[in-house]
C-alpha atoms as a PDB file:
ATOM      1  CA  UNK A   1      -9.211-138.259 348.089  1.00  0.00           C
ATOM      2  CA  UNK A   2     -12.463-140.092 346.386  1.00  0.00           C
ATOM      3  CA  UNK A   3     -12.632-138.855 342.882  1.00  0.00           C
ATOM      4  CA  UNK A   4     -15.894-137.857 343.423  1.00  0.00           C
ATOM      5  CA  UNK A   5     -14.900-135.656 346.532  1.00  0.00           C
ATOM      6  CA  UNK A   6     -12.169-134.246 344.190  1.00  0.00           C
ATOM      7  CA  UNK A   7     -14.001-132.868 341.704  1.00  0.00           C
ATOM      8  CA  UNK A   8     -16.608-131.312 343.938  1.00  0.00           C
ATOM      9  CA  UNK A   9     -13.359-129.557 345.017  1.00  0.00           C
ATOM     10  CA  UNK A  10     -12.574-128.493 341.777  1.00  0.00           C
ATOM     11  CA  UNK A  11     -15.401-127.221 340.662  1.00  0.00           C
ATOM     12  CA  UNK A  12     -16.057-125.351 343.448  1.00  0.00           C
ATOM     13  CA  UNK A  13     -12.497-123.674 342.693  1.00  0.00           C
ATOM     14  CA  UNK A  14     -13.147-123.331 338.854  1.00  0.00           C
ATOM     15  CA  UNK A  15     -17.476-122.885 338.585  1.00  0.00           C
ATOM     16  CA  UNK A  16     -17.227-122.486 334.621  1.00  0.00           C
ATOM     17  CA  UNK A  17     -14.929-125.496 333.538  1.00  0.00           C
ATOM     18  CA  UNK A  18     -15.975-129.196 332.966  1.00  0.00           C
ATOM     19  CA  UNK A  19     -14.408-131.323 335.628  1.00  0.00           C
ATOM     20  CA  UNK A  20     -13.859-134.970 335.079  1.00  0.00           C
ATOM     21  CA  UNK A  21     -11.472-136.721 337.705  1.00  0.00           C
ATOM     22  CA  UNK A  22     -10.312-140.767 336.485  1.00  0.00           C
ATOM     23  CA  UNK A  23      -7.002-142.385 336.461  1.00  0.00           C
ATOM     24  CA  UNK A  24      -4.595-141.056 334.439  1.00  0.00           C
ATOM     25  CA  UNK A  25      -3.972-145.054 332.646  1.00  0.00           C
ATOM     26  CA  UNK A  26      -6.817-146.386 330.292  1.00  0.00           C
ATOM     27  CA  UNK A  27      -8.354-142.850 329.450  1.00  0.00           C
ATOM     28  CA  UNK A  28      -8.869-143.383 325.893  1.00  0.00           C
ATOM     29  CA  UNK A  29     -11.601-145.633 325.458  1.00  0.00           C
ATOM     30  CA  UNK A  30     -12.874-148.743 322.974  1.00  0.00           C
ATOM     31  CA  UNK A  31     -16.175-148.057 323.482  1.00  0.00           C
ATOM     32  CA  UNK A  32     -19.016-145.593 323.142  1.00  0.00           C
ATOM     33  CA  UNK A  33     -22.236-145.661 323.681  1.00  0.00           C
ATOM     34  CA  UNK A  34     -24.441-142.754 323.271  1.00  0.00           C
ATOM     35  CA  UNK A  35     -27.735-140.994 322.908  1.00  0.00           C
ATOM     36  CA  UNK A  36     -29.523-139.193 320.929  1.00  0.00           C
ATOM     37  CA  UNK A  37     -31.894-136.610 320.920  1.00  0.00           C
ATOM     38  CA  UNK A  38     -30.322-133.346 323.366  1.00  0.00           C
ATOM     39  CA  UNK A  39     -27.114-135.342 323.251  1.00  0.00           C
ATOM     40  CA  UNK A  40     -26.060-135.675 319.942  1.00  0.00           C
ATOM     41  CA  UNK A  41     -28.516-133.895 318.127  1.00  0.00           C
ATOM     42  CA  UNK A  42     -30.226-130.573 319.387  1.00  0.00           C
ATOM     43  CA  UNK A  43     -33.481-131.590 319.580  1.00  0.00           C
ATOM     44  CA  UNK A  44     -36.077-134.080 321.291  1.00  0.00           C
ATOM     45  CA  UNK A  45     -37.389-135.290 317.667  1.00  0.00           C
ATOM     46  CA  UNK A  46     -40.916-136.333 319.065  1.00  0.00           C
ATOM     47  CA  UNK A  47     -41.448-132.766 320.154  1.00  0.00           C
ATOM     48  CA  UNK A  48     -40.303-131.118 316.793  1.00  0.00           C
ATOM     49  CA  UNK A  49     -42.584-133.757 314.965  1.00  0.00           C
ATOM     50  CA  UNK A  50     -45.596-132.726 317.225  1.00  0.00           C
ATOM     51  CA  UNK A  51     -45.414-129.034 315.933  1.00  0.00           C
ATOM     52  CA  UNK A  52     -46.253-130.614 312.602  1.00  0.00           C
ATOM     53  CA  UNK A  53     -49.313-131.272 314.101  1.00  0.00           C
ATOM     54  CA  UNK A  54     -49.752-128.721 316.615  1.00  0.00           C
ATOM     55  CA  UNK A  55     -49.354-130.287 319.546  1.00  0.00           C
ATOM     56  CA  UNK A  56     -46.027-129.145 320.520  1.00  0.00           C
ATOM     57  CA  UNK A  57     -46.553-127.947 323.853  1.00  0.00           C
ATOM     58  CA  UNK A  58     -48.944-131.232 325.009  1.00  0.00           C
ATOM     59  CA  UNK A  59     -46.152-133.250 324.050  1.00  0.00           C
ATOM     60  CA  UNK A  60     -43.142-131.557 325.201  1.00  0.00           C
ATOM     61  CA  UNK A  61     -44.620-131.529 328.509  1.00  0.00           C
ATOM     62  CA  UNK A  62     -44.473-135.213 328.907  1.00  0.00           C
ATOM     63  CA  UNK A  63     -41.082-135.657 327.334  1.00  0.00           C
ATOM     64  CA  UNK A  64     -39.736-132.918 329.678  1.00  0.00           C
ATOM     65  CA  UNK A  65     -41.538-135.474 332.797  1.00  0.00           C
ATOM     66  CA  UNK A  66     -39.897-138.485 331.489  1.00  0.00           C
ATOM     67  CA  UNK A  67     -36.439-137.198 330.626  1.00  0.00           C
ATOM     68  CA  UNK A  68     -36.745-135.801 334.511  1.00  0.00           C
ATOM     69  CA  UNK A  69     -37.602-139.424 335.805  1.00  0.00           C
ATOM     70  CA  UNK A  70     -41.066-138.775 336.127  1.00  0.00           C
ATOM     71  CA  UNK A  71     -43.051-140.955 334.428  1.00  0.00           C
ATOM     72  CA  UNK A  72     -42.354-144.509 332.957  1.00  0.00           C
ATOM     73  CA  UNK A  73     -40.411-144.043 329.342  1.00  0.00           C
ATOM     74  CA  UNK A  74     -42.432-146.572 327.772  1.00  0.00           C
ATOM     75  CA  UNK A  75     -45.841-145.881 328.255  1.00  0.00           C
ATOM     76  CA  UNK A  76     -45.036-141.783 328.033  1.00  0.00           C
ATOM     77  CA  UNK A  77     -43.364-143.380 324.481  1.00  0.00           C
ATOM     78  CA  UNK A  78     -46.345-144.897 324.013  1.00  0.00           C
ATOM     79  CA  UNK A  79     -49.110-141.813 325.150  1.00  0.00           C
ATOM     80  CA  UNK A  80     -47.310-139.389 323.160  1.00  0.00           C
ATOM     81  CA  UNK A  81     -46.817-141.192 319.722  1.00  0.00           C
ATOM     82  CA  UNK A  82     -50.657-142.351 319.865  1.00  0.00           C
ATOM     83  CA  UNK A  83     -51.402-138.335 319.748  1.00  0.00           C
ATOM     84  CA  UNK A  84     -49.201-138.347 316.605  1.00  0.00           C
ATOM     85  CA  UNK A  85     -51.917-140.868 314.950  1.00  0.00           C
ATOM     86  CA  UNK A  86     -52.843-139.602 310.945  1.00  0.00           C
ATOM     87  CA  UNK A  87     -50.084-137.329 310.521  1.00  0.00           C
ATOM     88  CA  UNK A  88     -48.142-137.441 307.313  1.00  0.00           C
ATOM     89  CA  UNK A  89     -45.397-139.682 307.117  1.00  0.00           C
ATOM     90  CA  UNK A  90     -43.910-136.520 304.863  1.00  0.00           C
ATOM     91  CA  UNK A  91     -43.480-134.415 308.137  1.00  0.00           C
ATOM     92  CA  UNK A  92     -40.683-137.030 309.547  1.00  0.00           C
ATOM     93  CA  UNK A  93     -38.388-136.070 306.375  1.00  0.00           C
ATOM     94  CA  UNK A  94     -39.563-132.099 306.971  1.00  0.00           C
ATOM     95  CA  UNK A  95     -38.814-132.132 310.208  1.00  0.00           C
ATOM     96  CA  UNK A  96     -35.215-133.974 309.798  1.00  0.00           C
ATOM     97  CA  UNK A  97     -34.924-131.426 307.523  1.00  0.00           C
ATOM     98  CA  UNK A  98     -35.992-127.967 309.224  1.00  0.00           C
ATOM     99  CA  UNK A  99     -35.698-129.000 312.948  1.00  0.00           C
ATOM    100  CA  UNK A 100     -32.442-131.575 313.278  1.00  0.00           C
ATOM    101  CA  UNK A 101     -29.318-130.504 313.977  1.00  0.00           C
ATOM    102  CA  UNK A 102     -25.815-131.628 315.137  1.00  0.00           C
ATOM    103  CA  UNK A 103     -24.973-131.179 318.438  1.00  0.00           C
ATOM    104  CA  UNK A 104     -21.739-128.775 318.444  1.00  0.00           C
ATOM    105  CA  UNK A 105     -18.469-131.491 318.416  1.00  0.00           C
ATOM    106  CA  UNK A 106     -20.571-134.552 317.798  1.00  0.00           C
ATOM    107  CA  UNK A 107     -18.734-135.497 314.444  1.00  0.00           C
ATOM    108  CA  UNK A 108     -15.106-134.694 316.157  1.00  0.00           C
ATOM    109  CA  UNK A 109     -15.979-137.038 318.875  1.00  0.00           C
ATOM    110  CA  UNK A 110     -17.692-140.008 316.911  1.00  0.00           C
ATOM    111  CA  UNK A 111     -14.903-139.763 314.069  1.00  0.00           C
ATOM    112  CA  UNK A 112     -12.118-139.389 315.899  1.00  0.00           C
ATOM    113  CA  UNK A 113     -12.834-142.547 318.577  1.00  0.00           C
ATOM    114  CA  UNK A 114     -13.472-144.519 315.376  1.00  0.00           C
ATOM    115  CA  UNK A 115     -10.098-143.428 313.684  1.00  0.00           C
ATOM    116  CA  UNK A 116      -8.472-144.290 317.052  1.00  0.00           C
ATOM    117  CA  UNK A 117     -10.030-147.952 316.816  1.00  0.00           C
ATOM    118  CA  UNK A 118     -13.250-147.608 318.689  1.00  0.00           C
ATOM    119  CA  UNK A 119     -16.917-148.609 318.215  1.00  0.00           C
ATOM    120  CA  UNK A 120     -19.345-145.881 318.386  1.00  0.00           C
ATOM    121  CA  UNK A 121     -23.477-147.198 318.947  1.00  0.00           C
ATOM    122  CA  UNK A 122     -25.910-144.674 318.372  1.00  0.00           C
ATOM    123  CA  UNK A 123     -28.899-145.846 321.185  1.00  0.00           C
ATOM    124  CA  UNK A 124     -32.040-143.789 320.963  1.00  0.00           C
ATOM    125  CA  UNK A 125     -35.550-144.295 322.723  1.00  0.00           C
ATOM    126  CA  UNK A 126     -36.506-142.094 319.339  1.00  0.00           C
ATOM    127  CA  UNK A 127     -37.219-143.040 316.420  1.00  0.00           C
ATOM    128  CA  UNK A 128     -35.220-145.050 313.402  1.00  0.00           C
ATOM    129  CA  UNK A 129     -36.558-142.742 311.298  1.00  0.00           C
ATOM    130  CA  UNK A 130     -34.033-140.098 312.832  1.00  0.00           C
ATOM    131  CA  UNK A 131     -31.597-142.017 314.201  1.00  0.00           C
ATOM    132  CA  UNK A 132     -30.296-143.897 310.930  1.00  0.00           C
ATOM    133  CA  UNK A 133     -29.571-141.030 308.551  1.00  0.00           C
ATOM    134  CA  UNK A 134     -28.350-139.142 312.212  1.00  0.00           C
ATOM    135  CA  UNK A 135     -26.372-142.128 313.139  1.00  0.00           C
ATOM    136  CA  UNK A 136     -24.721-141.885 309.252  1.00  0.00           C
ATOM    137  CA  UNK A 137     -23.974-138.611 308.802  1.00  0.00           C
ATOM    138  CA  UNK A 138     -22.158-138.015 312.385  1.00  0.00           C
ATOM    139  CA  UNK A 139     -20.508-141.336 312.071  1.00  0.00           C
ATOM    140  CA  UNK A 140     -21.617-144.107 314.273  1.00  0.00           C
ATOM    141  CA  UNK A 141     -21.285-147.444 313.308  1.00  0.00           C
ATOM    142  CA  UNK A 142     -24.893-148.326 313.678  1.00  0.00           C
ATOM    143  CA  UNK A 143     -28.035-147.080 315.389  1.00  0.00           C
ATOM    144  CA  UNK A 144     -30.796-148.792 317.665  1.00  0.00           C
ATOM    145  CA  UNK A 145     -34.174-146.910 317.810  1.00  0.00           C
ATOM    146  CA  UNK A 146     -37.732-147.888 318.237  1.00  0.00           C
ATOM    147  CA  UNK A 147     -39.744-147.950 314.524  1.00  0.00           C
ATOM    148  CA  UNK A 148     -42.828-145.564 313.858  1.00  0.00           C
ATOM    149  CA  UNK A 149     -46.194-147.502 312.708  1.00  0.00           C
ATOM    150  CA  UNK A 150     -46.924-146.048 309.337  1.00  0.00           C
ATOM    151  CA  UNK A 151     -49.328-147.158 306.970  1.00  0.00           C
ATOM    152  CA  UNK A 152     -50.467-145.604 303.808  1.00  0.00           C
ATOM    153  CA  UNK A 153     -48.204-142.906 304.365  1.00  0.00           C
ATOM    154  CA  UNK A 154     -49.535-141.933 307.779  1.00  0.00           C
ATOM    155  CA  UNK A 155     -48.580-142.441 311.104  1.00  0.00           C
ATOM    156  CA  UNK A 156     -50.778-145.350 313.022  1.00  0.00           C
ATOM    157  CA  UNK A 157     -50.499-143.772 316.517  1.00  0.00           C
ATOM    158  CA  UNK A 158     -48.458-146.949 317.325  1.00  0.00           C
ATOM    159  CA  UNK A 159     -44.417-147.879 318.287  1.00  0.00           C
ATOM    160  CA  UNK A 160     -43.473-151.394 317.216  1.00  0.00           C
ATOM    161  CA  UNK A 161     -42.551-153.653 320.114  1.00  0.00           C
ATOM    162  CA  UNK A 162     -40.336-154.123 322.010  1.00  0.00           C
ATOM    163  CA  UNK A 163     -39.562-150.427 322.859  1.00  0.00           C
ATOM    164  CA  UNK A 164     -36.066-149.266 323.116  1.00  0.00           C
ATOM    165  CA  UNK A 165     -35.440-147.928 326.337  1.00  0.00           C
ATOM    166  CA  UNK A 166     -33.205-147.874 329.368  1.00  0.00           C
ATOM    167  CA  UNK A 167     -32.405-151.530 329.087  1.00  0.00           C
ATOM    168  CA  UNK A 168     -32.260-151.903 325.998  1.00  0.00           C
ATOM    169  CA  UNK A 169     -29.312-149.402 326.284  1.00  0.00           C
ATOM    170  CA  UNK A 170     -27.902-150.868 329.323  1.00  0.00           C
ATOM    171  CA  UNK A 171     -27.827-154.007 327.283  1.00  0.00           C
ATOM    172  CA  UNK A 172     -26.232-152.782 324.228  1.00  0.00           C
ATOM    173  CA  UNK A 173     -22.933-151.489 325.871  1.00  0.00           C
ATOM    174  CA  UNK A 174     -22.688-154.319 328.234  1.00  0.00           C
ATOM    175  CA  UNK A 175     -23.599-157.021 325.244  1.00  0.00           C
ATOM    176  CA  UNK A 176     -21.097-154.468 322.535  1.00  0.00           C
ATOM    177  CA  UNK A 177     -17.916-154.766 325.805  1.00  0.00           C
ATOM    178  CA  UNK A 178     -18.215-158.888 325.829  1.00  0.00           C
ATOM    179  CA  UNK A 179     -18.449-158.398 321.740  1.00  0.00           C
ATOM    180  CA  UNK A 180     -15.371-156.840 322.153  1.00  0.00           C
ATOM    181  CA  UNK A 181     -14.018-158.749 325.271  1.00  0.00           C
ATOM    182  CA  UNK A 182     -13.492-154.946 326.622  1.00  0.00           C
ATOM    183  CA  UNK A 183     -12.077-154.243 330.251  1.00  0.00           C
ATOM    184  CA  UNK A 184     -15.109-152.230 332.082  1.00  0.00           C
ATOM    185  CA  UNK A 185     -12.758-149.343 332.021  1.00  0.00           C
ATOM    186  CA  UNK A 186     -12.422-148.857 328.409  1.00  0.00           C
ATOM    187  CA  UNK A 187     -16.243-148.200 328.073  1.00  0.00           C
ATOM    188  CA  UNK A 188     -17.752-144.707 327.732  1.00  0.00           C
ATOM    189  CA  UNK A 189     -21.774-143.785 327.612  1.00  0.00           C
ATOM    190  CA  UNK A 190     -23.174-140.261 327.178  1.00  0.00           C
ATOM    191  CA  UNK A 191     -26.502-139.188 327.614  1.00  0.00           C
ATOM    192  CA  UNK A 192     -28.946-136.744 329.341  1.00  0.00           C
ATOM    193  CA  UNK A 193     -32.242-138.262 330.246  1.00  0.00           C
ATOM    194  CA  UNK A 194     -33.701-140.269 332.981  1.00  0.00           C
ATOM    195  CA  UNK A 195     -33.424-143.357 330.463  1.00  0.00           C
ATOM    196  CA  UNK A 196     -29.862-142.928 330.149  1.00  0.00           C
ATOM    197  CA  UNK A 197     -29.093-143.684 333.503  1.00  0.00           C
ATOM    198  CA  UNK A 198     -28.533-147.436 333.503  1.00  0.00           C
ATOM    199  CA  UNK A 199     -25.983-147.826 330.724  1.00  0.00           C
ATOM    200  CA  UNK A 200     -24.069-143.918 332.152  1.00  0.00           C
ATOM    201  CA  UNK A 201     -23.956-146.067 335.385  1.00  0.00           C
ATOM    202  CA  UNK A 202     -22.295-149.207 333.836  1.00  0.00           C
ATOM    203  CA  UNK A 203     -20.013-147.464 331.877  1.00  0.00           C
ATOM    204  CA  UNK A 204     -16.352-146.851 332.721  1.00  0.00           C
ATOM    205  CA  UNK A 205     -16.803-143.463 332.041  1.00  0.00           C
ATOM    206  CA  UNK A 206     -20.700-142.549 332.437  1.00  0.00           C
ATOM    207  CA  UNK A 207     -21.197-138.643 331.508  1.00  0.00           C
ATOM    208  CA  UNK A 208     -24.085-136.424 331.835  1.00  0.00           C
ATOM    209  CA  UNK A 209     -24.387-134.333 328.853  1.00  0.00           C
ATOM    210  CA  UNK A 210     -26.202-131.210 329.992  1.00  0.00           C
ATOM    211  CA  UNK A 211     -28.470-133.427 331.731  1.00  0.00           C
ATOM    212  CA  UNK A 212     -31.624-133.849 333.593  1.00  0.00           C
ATOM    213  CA  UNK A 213     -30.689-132.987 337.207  1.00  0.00           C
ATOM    214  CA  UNK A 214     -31.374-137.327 338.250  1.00  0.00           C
ATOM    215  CA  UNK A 215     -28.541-137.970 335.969  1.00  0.00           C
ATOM    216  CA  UNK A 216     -26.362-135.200 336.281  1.00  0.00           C
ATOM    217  CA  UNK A 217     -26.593-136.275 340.459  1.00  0.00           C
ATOM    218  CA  UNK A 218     -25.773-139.960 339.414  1.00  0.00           C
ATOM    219  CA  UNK A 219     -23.121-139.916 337.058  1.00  0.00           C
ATOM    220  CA  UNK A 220     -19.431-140.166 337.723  1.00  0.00           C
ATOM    221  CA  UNK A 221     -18.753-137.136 335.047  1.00  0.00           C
ATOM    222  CA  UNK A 222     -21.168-134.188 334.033  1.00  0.00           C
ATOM    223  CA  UNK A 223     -20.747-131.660 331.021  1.00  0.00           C
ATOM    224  CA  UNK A 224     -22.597-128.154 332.285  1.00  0.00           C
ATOM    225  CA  UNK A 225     -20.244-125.859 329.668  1.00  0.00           C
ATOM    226  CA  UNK A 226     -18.684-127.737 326.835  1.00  0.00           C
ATOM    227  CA  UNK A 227     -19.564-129.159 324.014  1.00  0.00           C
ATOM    228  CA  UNK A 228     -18.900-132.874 322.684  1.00  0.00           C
ATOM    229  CA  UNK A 229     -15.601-132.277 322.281  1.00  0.00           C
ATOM    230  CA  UNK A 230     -14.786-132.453 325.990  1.00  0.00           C
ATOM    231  CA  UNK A 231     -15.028-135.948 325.742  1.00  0.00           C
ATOM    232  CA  UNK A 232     -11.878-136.115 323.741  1.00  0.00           C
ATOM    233  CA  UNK A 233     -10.390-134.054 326.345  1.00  0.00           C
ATOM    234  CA  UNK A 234     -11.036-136.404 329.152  1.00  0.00           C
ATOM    235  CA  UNK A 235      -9.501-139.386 327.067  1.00  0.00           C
ATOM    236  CA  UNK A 236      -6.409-137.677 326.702  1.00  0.00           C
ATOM    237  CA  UNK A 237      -6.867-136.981 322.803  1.00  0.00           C
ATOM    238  CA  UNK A 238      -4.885-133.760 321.926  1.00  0.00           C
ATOM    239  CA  UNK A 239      -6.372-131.078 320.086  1.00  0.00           C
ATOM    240  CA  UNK A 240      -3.941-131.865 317.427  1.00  0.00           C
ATOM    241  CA  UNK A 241      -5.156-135.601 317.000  1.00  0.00           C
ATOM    242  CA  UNK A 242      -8.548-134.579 316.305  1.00  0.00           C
ATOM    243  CA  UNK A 243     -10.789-135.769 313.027  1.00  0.00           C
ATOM    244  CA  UNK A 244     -12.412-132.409 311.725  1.00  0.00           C
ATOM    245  CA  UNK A 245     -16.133-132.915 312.424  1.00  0.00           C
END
């Protein structure tokens, strides 16, 4: 049976449980690739910075349209952040501070692939801002992001080029697996959003982390009821083996 037929099957037999169907060899992977914001934080950043300046709604709007597919990533990147022109560089740390949060299992995951030999890239089409101290505190080994334009401690309304986007991330895991002279098998990408559908789809595992319905259609594994931690589960990493997150 097609693996993809297969797990149809199965989750029409079990509705409530995560289903991922691979070969049992080469589960544990070298690589990871992941998103950020509803992946492995909470949060869409851009939208929680936009209450800061009261525009939460106008903005979330378009995020919600790109994440879907919608509209292209860059220039909805690029509508959105010019609305965000003159607000104080001070509401990026507020916001990190009152709005971001860990996605449930996100440490687990990140620290225990690294402790089991594995690179973990942090890939965002946010903001550095976010991403670094994100990236730091959950684990990754580094994080890509695009960069806010501030000057004299206020935002310009502008994203420094070149914008990281669905390429970009595409790029990373297929430029990190030659780094690393990986097999395509021993690759893994997680993400929810339109943008993440090139580098789920190159992946040798590509999952769809409560995802937009384009990716959860597209990729080869979905999460609908778990948390992070069911990626550890479909590598074949016992409970037991786990790094406390």
């Amino acid at each position: 049976m097609h693996p993809d037929a297969a797990r149809g099957a199965l989750e029409g037999a079990f509705p409530s449980i995560d289903i991922v169907v691979q070969p049992a060899e080469g589960r544990a992977k070298k690589l990871l690739v992941a998103d950020m914001d509803s992946t492995m934080i909470t949060v869409e950043c851009i939208d929680e910075l936009a209450d800061y300046a009261g525009i939460k709604a106008q903005i979330a709007e378009v995020t919600e349209r790109a994440m879907r597919g919608e509209l292209d990533f860059g220039a909805a990147l690029d509508a959105r952040v010019a609305l965000l022109k003159g607000l104080s560089e001070s509401a990026i740390e507020q916001c990190l501070a009152e709005r971001v949060r860990l996605m449930p299992g996100a440490k687990a995951l990140v620290q225990t692939m690294r402790a089991w030999g594995a690179t973990c890239v942090l890939v965002s089409g946010g903001f550095t801002r976010f991403a670094e101290p994100v990236g730091a505190e959950i684990g990754f080994n580094y994080a890509i992001a695009n960069r806010l334009g501030i000057v004299d401690g206020k935002l310009t309304g502008l994203v420094k080029k070149p914008i990281v986007d669905s390429s970009t991330k595409e790029n990373v895991l297929r430029s990190e697996r030659h780094e690393y002279r990986l097999a395509h098998h021993e690759t893994l990408a997680v993400g929810d959003g339109a943008n993440d559908l090139a580098m789920i789809r190159e992946a040798g595992l590509g999952v769809a982390y409560h995802a937009k319905p384009i990716v959860a259609a597209a990729a080869g594994a979905r999460v609908d009821h778990g948390d992070l931690t069911a990626l550890l589960y479909a590598q074949g990493i016992a409970r037991g083996d786990w790094v406390a997150g």
